[in-house]
C-alpha atoms as a PDB file:
ATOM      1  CA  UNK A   1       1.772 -16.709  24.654  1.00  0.00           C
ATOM      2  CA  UNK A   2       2.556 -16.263  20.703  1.00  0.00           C
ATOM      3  CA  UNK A   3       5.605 -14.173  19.900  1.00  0.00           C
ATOM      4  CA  UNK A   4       4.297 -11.713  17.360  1.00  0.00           C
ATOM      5  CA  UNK A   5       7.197 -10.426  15.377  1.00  0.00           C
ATOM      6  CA  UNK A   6       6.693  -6.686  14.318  1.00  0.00           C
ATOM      7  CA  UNK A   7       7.485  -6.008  10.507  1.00  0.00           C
ATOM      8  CA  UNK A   8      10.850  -6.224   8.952  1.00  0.00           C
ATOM      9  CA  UNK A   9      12.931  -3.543   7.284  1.00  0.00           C
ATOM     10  CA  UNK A  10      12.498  -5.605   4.245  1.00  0.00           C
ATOM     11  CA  UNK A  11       8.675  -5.852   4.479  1.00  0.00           C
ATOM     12  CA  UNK A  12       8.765  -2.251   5.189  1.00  0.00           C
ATOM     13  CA  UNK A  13      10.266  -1.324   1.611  1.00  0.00           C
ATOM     14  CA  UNK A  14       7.922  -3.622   0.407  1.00  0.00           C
ATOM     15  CA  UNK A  15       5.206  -1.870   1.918  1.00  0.00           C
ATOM     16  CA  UNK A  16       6.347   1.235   0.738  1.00  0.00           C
ATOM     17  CA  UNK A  17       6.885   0.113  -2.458  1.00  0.00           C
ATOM     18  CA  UNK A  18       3.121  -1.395  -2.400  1.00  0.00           C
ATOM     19  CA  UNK A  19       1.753   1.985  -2.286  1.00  0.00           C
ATOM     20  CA  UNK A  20       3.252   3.242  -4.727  1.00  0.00           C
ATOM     21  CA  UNK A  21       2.380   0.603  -7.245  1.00  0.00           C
ATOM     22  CA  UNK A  22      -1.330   0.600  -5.495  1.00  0.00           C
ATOM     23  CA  UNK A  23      -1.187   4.831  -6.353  1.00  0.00           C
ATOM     24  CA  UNK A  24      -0.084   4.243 -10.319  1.00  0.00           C
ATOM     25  CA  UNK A  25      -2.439   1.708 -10.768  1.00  0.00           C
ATOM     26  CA  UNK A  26      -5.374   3.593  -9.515  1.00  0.00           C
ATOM     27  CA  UNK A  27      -4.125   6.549 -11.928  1.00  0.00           C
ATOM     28  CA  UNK A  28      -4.267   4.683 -14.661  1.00  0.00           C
ATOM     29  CA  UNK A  29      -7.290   3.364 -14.322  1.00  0.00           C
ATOM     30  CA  UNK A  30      -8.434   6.740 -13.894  1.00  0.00           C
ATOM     31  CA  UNK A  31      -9.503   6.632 -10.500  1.00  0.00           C
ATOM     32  CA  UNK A  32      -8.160  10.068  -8.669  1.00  0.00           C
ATOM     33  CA  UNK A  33      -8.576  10.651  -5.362  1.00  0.00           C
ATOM     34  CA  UNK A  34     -12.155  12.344  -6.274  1.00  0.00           C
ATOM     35  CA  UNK A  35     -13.430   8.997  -7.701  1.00  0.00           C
ATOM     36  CA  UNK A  36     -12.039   6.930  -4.920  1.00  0.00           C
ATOM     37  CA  UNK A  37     -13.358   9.095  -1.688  1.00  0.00           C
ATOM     38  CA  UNK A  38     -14.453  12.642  -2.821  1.00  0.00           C
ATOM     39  CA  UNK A  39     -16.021  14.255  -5.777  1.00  0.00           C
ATOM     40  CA  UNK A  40     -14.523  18.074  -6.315  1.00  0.00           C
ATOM     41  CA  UNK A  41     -11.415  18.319  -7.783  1.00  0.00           C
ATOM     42  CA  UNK A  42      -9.179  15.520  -9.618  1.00  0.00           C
ATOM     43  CA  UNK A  43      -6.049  14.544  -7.051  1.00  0.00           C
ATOM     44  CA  UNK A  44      -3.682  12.030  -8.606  1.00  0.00           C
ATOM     45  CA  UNK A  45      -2.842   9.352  -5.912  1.00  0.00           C
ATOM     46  CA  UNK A  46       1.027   9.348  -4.312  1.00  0.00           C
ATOM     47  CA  UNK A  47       2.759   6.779  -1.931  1.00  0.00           C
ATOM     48  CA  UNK A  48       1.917   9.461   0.759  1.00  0.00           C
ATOM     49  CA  UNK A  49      -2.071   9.546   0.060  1.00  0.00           C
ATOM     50  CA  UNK A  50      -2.627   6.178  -0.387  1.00  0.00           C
ATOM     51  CA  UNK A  51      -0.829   5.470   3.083  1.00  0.00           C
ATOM     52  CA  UNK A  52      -2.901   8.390   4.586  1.00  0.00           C
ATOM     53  CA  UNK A  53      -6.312   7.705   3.062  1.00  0.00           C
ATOM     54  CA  UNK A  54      -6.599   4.215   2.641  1.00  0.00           C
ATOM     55  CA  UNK A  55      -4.204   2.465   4.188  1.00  0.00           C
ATOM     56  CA  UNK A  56      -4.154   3.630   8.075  1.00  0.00           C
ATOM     57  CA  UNK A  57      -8.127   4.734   8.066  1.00  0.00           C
ATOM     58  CA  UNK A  58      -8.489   0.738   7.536  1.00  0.00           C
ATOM     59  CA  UNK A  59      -5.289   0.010   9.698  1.00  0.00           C
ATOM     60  CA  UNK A  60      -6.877   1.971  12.624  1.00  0.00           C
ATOM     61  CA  UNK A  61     -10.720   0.949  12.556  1.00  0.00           C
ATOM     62  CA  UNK A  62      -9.334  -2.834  12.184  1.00  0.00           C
ATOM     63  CA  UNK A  63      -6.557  -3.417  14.178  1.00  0.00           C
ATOM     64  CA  UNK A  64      -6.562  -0.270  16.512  1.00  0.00           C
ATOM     65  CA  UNK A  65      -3.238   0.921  15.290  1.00  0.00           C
ATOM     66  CA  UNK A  66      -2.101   4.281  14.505  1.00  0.00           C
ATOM     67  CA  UNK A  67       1.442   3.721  13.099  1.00  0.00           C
ATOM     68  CA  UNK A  68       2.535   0.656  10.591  1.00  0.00           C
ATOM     69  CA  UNK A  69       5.987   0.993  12.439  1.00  0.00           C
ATOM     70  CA  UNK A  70       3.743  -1.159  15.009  1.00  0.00           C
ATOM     71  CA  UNK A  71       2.473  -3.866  12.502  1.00  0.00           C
ATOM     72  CA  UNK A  72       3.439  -7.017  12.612  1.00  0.00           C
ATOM     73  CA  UNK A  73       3.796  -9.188   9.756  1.00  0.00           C
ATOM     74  CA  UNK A  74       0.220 -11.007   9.944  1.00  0.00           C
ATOM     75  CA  UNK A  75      -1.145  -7.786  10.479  1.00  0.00           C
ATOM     76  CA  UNK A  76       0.244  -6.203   7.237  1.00  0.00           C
ATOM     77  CA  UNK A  77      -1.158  -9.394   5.548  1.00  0.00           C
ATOM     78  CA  UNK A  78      -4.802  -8.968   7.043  1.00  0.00           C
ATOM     79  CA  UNK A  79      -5.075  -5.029   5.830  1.00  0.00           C
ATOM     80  CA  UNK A  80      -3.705  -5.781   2.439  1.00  0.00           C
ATOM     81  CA  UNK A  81      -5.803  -8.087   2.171  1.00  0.00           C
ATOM     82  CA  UNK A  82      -9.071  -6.087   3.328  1.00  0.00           C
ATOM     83  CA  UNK A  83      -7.763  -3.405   0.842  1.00  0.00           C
ATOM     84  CA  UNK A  84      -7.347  -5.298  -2.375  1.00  0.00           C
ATOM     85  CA  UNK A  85     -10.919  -7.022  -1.768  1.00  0.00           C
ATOM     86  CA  UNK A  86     -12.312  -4.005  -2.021  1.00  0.00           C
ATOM     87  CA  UNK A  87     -10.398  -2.308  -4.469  1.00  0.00           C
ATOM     88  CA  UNK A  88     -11.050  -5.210  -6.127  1.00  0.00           C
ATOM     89  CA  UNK A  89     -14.674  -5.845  -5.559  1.00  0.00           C
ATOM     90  CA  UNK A  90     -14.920  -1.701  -6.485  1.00  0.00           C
ATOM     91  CA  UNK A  91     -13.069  -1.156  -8.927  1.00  0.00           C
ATOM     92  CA  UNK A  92     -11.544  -3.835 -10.658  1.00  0.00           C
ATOM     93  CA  UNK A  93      -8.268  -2.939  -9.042  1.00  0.00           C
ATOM     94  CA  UNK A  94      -6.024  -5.448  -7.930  1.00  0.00           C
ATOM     95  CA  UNK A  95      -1.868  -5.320  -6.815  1.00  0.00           C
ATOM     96  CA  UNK A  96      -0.134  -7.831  -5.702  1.00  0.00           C
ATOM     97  CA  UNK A  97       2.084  -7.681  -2.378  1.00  0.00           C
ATOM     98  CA  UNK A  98       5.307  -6.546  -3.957  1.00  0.00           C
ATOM     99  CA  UNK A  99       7.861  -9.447  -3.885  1.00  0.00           C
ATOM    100  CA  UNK A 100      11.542  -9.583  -2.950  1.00  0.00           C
ATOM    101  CA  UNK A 101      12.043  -9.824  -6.550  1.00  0.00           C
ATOM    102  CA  UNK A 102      10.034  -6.775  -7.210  1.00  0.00           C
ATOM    103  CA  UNK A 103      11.937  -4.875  -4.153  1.00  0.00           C
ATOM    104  CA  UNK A 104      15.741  -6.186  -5.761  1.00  0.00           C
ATOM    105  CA  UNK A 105      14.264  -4.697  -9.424  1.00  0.00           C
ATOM    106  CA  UNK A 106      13.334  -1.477  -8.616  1.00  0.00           C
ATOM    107  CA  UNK A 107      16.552  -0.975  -6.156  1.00  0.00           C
ATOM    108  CA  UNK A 108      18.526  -2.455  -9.361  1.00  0.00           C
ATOM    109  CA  UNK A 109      16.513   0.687 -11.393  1.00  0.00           C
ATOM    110  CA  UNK A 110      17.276   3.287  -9.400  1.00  0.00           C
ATOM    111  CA  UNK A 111      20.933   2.629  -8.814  1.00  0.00           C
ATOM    112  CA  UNK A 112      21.231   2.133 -12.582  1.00  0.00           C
ATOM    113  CA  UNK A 113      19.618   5.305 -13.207  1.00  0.00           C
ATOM    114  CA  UNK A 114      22.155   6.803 -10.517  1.00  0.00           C
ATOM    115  CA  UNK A 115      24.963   5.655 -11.926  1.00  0.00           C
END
């Protein structure tokens, strides 16, 4: 039997940090949450709504999964994946998996900006 290793803390932040570039990127494009899933009212994407409506609707209906604290690294790869295909395919948006460069950047921003 494979061992499946569930995510790390490290690809967590990077997760995180993936929906938050995934939410500013659909906002400047100018696809709200309207344009996206629902027409009515304009809704500006956050980390928090992109988890909730795209990320764990397609998390759940393709691996069975409610929680990404049960992912495991292969399965991160296989819903970003299914996400940024159609994103892409959609709308012409594309983000990449943030990197460990990206992660070390933004930490190196916000303690700068702390300081």
């Amino acid at each position: 039997m494979e061992k499946v290793e569930k995510r790390t803390t490290r690809q967590n932040r990077a997760l995180h940090q993936l929906f938050g570039m995934l939410a500013d990127e659909l906002n400047d494009s100018g696809l709200d949450m309207k344009k996206v899933l629902k027409p009515g009212v304009d809704i500006p994407w956050t980390k928090s709504s992109i988890k909730e409506y795209i990320w764990r609707p397609i998390q759940e209906v393709q691996l069975s999964k409610k929680s990404t604290t049960d992912l495991t690294t292969k399965e991160i790869d296989e819903v970003f994946e299914t996400i940024n295909r159609h994103l892409g395919e959609k709308f012409g948006v594309y983000v990449p998996f943030p990197s460990i460069d990206e992660l070390m950047r933004v930490k190196d921003e916000k303690a700068n900006q702390n300081a």
